[in-house]
N, C-alpha and C. Protein backbone atom coordinates (compact mmCIF):
# COMPACT_ATOMS: atom_id res chain seq x y z
N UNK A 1 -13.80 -33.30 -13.88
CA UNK A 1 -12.80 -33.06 -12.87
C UNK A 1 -12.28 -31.63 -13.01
N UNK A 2 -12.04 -31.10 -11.90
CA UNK A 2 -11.26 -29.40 -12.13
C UNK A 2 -10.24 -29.37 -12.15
N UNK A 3 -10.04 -28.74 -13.46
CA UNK A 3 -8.31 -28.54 -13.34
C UNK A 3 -7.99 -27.46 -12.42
N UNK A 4 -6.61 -27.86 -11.35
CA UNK A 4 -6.26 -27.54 -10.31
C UNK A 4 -5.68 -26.18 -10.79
N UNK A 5 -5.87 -24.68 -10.20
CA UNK A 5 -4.90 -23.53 -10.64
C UNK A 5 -3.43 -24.00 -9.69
N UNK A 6 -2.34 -23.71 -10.80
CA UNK A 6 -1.25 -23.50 -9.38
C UNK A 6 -0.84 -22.91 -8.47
N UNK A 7 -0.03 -22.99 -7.74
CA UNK A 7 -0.21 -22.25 -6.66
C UNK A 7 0.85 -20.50 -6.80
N UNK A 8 0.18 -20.00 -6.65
CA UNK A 8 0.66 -18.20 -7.05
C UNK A 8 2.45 -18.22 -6.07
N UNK A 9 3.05 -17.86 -6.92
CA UNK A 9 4.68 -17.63 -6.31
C UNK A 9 4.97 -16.27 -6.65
N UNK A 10 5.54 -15.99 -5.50
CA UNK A 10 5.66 -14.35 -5.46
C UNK A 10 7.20 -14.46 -4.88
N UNK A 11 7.61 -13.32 -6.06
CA UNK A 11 9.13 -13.13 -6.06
C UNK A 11 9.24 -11.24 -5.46
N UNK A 12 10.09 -11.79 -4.14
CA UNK A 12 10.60 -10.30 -3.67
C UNK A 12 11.77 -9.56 -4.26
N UNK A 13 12.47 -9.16 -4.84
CA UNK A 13 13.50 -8.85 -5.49
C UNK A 13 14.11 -6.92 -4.75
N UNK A 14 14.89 -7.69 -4.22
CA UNK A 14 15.69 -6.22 -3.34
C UNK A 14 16.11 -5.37 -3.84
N UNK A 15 16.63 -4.23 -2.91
CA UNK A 15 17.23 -3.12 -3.90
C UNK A 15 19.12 -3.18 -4.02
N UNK A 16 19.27 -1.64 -4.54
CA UNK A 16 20.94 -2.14 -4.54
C UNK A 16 21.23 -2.07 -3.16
N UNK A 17 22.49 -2.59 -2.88
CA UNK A 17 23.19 -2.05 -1.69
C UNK A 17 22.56 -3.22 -0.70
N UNK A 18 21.55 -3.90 -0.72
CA UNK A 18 20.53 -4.48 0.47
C UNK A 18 20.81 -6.01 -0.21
N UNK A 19 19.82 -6.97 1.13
CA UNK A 19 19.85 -8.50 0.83
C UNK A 19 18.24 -8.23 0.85
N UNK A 20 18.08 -10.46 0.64
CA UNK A 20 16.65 -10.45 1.38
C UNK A 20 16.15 -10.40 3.01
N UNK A 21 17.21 -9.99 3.68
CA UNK A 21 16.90 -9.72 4.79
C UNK A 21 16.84 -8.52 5.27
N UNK A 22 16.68 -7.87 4.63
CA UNK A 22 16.61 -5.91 4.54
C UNK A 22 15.37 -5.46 5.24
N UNK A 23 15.21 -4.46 5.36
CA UNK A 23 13.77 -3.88 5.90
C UNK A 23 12.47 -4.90 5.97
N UNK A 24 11.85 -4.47 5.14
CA UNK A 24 10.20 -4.83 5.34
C UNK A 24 9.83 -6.52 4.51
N UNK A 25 11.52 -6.83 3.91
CA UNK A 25 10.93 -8.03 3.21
C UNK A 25 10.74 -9.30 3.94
N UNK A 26 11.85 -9.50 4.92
CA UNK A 26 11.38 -10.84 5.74
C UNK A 26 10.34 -10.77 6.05
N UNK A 27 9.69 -9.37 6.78
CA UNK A 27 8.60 -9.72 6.77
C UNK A 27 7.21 -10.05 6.47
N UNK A 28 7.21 -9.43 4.78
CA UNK A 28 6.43 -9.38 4.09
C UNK A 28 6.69 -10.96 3.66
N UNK A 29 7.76 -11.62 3.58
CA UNK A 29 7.48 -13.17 2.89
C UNK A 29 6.99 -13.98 4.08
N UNK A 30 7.14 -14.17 5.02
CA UNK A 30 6.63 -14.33 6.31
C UNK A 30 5.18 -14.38 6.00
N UNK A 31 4.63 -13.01 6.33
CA UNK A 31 3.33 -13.19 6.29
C UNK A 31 2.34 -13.37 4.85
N UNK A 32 2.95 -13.58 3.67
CA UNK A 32 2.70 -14.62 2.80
C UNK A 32 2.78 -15.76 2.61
N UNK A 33 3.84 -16.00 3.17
CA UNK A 33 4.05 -17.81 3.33
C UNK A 33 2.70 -18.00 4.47
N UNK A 34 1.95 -17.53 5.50
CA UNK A 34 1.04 -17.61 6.15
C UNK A 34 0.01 -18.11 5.97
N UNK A 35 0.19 -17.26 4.74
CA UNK A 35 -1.79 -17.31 3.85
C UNK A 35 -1.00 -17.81 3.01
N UNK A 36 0.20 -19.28 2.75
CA UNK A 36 -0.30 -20.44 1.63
C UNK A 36 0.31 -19.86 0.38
N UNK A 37 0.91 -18.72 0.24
CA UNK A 37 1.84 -18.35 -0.68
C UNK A 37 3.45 -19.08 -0.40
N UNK A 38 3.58 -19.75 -2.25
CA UNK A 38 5.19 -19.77 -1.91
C UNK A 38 6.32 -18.12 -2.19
N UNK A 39 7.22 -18.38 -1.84
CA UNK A 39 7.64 -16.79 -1.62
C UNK A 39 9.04 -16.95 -2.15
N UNK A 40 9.87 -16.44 -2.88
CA UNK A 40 10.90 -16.59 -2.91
C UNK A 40 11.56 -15.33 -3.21
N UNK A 41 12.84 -15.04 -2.27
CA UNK A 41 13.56 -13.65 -1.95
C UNK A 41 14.83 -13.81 -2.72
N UNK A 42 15.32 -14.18 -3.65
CA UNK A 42 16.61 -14.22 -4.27
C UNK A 42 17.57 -13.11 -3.56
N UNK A 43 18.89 -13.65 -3.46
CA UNK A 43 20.23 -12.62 -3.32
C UNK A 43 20.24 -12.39 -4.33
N UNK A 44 20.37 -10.85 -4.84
CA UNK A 44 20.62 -10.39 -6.17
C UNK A 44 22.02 -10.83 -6.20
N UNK A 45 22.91 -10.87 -7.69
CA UNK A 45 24.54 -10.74 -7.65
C UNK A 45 25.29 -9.53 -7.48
N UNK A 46 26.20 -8.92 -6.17
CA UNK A 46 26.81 -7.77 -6.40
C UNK A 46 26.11 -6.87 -6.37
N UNK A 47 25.40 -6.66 -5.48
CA UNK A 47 24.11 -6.05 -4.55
C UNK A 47 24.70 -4.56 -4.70
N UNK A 48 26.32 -4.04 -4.68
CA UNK A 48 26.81 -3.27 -4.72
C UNK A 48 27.11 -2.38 -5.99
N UNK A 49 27.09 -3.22 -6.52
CA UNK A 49 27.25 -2.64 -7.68
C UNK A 49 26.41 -3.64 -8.88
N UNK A 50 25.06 -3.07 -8.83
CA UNK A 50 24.39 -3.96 -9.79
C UNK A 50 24.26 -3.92 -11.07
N UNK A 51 24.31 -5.18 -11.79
CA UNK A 51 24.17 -4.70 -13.56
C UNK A 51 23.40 -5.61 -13.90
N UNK A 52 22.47 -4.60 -14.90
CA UNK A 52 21.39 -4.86 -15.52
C UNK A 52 21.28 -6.40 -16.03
N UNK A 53 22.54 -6.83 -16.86
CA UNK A 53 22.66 -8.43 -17.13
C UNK A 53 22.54 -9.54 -16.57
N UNK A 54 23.47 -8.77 -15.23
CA UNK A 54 23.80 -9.82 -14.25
C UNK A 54 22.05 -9.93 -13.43
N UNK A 55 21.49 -8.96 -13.21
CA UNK A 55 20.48 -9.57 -12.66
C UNK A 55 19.00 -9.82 -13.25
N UNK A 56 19.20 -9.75 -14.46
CA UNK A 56 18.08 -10.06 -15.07
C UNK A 56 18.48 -11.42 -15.69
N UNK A 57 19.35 -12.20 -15.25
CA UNK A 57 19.76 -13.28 -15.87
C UNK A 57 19.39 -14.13 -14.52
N UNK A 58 19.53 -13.43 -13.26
CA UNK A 58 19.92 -14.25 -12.50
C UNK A 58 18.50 -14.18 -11.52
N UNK A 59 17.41 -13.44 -11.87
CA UNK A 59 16.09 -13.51 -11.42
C UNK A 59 15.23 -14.64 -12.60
N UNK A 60 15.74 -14.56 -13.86
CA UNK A 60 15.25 -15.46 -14.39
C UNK A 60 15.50 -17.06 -14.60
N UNK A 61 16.51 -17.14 -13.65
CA UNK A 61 17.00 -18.25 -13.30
C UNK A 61 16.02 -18.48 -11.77
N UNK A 62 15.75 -17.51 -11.09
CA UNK A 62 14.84 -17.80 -9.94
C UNK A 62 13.31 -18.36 -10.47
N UNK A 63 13.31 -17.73 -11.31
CA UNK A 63 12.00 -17.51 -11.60
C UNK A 63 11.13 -19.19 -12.66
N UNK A 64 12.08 -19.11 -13.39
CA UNK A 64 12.31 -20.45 -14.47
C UNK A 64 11.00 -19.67 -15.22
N UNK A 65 10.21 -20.56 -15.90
CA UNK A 65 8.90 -20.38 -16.73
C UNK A 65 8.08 -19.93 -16.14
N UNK A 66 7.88 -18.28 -16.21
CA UNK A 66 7.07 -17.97 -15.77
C UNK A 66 5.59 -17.65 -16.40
N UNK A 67 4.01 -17.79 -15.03
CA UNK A 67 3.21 -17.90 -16.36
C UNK A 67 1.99 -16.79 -15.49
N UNK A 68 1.05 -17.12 -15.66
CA UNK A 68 -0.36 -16.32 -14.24
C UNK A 68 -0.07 -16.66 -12.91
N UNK A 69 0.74 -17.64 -12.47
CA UNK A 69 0.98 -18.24 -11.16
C UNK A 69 2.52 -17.32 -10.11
N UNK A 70 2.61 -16.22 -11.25
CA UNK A 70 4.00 -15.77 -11.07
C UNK A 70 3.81 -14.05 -10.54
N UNK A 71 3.91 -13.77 -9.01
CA UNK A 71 3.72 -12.15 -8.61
C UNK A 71 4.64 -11.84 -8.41
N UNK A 72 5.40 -10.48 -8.54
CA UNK A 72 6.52 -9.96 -7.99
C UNK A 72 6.43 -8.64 -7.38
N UNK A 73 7.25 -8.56 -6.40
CA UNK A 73 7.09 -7.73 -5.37
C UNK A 73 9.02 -6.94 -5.38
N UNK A 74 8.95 -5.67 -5.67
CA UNK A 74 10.29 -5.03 -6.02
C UNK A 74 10.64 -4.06 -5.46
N UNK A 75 11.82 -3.52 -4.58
CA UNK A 75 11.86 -2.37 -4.17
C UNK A 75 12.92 -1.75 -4.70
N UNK A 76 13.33 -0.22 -5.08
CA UNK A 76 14.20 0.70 -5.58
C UNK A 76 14.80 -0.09 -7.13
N UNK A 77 15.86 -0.42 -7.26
CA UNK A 77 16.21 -0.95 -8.16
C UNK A 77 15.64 -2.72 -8.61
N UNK A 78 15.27 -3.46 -7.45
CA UNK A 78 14.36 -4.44 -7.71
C UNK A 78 13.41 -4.59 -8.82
N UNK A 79 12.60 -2.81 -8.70
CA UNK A 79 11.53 -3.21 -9.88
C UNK A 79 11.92 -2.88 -11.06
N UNK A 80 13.36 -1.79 -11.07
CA UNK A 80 13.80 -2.03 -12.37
C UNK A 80 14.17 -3.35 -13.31
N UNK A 81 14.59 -4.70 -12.20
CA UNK A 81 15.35 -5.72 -12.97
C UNK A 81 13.81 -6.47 -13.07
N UNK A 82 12.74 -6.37 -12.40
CA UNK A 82 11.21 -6.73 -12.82
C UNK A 82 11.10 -6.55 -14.04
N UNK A 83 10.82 -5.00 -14.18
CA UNK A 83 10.33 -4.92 -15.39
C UNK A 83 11.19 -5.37 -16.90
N UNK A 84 12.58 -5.32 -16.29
CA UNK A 84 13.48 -5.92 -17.49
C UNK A 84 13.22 -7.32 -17.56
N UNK A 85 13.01 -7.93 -16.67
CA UNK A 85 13.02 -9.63 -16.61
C UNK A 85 11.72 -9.47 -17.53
N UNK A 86 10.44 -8.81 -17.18
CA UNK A 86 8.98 -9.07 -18.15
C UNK A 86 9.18 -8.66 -19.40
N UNK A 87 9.71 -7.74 -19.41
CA UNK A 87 9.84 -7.40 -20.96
C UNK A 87 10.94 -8.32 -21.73
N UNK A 88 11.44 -8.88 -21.25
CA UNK A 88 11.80 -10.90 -22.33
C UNK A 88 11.52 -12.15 -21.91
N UNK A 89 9.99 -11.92 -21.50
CA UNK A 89 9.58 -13.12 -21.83
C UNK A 89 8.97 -13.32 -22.87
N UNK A 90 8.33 -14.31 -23.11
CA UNK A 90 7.70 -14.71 -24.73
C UNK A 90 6.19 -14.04 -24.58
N UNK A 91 5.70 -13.81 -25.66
CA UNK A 91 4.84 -13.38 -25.45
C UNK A 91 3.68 -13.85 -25.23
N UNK A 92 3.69 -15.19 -24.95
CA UNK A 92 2.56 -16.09 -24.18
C UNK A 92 3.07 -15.79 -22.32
N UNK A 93 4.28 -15.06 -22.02
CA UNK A 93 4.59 -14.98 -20.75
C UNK A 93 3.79 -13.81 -20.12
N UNK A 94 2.87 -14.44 -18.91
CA UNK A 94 2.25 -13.05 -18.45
C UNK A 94 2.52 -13.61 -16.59
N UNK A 95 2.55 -11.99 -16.37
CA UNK A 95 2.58 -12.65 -14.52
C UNK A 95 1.44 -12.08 -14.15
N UNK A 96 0.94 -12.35 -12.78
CA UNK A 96 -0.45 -12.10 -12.67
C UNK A 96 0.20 -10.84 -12.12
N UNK A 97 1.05 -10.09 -11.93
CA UNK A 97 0.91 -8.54 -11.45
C UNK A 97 1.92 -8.25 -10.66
N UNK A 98 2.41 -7.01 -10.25
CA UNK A 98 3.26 -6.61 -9.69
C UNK A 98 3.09 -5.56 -8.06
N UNK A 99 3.78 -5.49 -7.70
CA UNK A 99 3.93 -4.27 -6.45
C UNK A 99 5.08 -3.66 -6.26
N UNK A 100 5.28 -2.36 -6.71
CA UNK A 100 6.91 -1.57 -6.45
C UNK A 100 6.68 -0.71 -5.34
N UNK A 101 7.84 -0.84 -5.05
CA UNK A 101 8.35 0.63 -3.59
C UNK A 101 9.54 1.47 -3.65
N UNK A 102 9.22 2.33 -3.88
CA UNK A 102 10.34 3.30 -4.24
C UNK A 102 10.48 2.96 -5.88
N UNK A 103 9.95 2.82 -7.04
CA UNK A 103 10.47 2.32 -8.28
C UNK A 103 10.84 3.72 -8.87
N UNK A 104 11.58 3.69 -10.02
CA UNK A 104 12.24 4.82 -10.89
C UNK A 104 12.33 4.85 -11.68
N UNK A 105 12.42 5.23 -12.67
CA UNK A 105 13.00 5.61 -14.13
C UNK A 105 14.30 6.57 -14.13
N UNK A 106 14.38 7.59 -13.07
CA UNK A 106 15.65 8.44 -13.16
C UNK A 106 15.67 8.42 -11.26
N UNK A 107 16.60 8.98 -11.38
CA UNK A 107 17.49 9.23 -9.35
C UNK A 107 18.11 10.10 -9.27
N UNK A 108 18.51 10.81 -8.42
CA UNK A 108 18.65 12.42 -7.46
C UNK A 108 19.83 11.91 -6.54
N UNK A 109 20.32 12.47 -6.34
CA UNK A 109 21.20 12.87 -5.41
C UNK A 109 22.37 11.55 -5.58
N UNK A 110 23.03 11.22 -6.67
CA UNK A 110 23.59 9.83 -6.39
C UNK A 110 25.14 11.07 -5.99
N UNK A 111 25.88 10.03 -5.58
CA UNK A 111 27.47 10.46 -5.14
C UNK A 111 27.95 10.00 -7.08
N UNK A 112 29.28 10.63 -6.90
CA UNK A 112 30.36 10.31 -7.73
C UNK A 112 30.22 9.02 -8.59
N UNK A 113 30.43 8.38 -7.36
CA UNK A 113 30.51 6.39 -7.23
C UNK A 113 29.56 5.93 -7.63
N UNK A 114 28.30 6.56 -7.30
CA UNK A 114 27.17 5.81 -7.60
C UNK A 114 26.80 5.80 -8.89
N UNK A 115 26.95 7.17 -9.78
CA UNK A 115 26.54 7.77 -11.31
C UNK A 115 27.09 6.62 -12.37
N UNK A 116 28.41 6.33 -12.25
CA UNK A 116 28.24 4.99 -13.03
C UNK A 116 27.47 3.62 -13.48
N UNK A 117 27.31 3.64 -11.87
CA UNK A 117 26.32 2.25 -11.68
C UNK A 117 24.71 2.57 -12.29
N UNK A 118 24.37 3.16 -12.09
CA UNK A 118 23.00 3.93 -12.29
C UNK A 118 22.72 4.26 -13.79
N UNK A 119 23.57 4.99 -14.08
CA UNK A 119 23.41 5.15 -15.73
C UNK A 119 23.45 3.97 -16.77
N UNK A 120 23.39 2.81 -16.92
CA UNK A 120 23.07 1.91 -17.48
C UNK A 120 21.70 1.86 -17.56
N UNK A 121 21.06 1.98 -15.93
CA UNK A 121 19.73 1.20 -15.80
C UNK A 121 18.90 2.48 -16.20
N UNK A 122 19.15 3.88 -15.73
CA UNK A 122 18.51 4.68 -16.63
C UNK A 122 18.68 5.00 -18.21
N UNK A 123 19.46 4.52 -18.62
CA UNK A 123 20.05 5.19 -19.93
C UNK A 123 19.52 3.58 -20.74
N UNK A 124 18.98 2.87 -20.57
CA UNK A 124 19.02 1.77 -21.18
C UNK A 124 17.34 1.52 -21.33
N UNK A 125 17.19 1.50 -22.77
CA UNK A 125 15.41 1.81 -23.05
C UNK A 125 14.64 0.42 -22.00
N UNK A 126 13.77 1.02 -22.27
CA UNK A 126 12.57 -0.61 -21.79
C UNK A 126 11.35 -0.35 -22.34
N UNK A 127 10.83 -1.24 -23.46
CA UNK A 127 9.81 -1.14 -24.26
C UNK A 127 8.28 -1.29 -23.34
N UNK A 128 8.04 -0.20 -22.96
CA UNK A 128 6.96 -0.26 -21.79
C UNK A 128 5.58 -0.61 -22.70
N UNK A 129 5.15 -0.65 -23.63
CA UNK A 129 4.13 -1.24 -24.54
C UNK A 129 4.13 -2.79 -24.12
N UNK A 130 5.50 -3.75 -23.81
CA UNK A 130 5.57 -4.98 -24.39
C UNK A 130 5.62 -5.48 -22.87
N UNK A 131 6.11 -4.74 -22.02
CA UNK A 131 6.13 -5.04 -19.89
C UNK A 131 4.82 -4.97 -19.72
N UNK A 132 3.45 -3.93 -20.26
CA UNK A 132 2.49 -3.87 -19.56
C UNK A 132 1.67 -5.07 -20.74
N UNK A 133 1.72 -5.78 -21.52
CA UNK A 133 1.41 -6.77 -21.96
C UNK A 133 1.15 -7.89 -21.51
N UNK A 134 2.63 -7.85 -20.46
CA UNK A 134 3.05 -9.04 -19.65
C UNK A 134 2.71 -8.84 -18.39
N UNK A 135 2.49 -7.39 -17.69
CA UNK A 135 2.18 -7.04 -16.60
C UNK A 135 0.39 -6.29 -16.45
N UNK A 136 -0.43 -7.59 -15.94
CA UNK A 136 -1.50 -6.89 -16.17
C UNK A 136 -1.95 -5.95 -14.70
N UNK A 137 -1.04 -6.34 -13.89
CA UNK A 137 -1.32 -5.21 -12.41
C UNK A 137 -0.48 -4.97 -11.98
N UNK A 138 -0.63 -3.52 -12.01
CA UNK A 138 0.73 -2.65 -11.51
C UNK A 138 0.31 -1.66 -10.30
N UNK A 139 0.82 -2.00 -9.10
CA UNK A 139 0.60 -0.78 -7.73
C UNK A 139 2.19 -0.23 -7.66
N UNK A 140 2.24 1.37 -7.21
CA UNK A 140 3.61 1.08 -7.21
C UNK A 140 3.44 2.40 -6.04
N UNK A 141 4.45 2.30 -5.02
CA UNK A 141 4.28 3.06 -3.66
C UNK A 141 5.65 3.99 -3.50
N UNK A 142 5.53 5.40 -3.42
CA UNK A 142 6.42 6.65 -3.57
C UNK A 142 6.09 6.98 -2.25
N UNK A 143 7.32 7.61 -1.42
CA UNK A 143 7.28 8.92 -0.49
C UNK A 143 7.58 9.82 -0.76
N UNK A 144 6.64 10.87 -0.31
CA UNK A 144 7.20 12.61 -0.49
C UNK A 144 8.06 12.93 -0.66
N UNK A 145 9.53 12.18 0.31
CA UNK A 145 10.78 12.99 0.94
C UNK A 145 12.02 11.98 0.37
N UNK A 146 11.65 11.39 -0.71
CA UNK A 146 12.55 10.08 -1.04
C UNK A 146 13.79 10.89 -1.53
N UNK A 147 15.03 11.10 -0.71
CA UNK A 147 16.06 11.67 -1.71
C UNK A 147 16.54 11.40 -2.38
N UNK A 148 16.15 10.06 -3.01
CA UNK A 148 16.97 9.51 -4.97
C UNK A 148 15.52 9.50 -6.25
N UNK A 149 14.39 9.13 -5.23
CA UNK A 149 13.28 9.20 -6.22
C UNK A 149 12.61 10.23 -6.16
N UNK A 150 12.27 10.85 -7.14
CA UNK A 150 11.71 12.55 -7.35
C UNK A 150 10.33 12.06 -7.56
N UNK A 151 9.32 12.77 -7.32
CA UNK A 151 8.19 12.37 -7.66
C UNK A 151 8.11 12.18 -8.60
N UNK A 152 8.47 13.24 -10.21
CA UNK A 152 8.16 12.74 -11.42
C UNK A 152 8.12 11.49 -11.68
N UNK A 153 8.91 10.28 -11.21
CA UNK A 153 8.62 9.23 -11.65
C UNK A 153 7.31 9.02 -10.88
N UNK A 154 6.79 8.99 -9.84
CA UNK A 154 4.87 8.84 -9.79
C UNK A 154 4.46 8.61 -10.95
N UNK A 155 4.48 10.06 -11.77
CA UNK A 155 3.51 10.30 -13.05
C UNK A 155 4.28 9.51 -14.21
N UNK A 156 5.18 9.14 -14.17
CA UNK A 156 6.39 8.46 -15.37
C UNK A 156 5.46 7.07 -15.11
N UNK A 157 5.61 6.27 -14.04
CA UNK A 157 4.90 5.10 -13.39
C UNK A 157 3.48 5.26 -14.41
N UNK A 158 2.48 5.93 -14.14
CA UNK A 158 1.09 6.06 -14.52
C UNK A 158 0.80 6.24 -15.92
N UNK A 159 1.93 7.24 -16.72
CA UNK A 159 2.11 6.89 -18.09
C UNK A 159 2.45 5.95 -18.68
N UNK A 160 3.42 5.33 -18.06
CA UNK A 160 4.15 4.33 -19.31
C UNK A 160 3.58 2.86 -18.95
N UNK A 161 3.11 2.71 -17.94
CA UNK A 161 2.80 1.17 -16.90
C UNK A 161 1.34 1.08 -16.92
N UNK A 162 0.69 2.47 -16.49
CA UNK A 162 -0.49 2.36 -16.19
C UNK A 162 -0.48 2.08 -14.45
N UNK A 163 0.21 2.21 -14.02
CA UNK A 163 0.47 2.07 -12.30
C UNK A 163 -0.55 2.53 -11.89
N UNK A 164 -1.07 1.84 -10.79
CA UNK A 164 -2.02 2.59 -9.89
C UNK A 164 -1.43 2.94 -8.46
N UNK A 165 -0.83 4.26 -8.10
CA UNK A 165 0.40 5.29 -7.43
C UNK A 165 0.04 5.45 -6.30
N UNK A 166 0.47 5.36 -5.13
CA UNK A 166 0.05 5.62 -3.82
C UNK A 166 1.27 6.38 -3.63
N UNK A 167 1.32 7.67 -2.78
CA UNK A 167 1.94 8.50 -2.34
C UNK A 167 2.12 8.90 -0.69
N UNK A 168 2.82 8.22 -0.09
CA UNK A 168 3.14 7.95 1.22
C UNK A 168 4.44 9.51 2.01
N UNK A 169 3.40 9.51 3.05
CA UNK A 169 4.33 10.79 3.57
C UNK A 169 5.63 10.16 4.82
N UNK A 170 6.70 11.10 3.98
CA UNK A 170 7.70 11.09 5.74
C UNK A 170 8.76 9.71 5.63
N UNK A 171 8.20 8.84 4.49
CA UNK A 171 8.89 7.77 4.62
C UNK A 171 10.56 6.99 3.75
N UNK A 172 11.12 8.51 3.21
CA UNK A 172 12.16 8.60 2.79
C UNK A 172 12.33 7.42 1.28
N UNK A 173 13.41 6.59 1.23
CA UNK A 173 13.38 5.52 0.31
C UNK A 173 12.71 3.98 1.09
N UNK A 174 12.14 4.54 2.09
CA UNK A 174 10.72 3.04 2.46
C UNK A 174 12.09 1.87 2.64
N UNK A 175 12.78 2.04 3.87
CA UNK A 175 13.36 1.13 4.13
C UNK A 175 13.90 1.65 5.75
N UNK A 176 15.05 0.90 6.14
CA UNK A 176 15.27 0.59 7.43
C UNK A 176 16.23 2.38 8.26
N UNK A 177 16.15 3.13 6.73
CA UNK A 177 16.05 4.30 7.60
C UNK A 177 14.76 5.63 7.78
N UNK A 178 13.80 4.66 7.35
CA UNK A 178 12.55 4.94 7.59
C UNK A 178 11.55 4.37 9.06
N UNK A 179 12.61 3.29 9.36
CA UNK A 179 12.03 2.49 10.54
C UNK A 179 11.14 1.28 9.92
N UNK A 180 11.18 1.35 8.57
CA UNK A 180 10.25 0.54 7.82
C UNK A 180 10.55 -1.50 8.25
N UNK A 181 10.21 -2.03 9.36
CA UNK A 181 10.55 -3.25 9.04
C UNK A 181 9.25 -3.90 8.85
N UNK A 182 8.35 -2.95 9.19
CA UNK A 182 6.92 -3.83 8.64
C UNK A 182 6.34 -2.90 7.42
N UNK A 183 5.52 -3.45 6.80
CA UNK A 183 4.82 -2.22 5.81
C UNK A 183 3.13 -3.21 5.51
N UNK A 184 2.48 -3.15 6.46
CA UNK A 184 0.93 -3.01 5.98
C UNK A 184 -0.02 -3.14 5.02
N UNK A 185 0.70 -1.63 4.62
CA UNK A 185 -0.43 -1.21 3.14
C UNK A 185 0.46 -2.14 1.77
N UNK A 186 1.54 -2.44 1.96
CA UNK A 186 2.12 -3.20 0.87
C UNK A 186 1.51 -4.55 1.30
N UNK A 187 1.47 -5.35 2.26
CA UNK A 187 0.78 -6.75 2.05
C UNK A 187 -0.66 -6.88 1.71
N UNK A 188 -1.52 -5.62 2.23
CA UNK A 188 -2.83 -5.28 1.78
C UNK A 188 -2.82 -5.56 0.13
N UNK A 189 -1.93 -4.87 -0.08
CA UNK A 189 -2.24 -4.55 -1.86
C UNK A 189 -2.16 -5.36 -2.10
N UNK A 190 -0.87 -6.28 -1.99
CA UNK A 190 -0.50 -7.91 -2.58
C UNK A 190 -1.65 -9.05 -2.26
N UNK A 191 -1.98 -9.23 -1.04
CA UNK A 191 -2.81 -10.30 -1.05
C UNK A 191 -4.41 -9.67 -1.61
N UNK A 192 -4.46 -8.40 -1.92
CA UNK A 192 -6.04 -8.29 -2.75
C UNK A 192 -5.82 -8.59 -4.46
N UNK A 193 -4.45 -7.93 -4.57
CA UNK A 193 -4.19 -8.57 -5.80
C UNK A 193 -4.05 -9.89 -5.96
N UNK A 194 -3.23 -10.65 -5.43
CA UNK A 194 -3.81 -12.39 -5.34
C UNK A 194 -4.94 -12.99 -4.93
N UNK A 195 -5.88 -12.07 -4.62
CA UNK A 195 -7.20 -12.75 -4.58
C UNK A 195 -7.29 -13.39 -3.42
């Protein structure tokens, strides 16, 4: 008899400031739920002011035991609380792979207000040896003109992750003041990575 694989669940995880009804994600769970994916978009907590605890506690409460059946899909600060959520799981915990948009390690242009919030999630290590353990596929999607993400993180992405980097023109931080409510080349990637 064959043992049955389960069925692949893919977690969208938003950025700050945004819900799951933001730009390009309704529609990206939409047309995964299509093709037979379950999809799940969590409200981060305090979308406004996000902290690292609060939402890496509270995606892993979305998430429960995660194992190969488990994709996540992250934009701006999203894939930061990704990669924090992978880097504590056990080390039998692996997800079958990831997709970021707009992801970072450092940010540009924050206001006053914002530099508080922000400096935790940059200033706070992440053992990238022990995430790409757990993360065996990494795509992660930059625009030219992003005014918080500098390109250096591209090449930060490709060192520490092993990311495979797509570099998109014109399309600012890849959201709804980009015109972004659909995005294409991001469901392309995801459903070739799910097979």
């Amino acid at each position: 008899m064959k043992e049955e694989q389960p069925t692949t669940r893919v977690f969208i995880v938003h950025g700050w400031g945004d819900k799951p009804g933001d730009h390009w994600m309704p529609w990206l769970k939409e047309q995964l739920e299509l093709k037979g994916f379950t999809v799940a978009a969590p409200a981060m907590p305090r979308t406004e002011a996000p902290a690292i605890g609060a939402w890496i506690s509270h995606l892993r409460r979305e998430v429960g035991e995660t194992g190969e059946a488990a994709y996540y899909v992250g934009h701006s600060i999203g894939c930061q609380t990704i990669m924090r959520h992978l880097e504590q799981l056990p080390a039998s915990g692996t997800a079958r792979g990831a997709t970021f948009v707009a992801p970072w390690f450092v940010l540009t242009n924050l206001t006053a207000e914002e530099e508080p919030i922000a400096q935790p999630w940059i200033d706070t290590s992440i053992d990238f040896a022990r995430v790409r353990s757990r993360l065996p596929e990494l795509t992660a999607y930059f625009s030219d003109d992003d005014p918080y993400v500098s390109l250096d993180n591209q090449s930060l992405f490709e060192q520490r992750l092993a990311a495979r980097t797509h570099l998109l023109k014109g399309l600012k931080h890849m959201g709804v003041e980009s015109g972004m409510t659909t995005f294409p080349e991001l469901l392309a990637t995801t459903l070739k990575a799910l097979g």
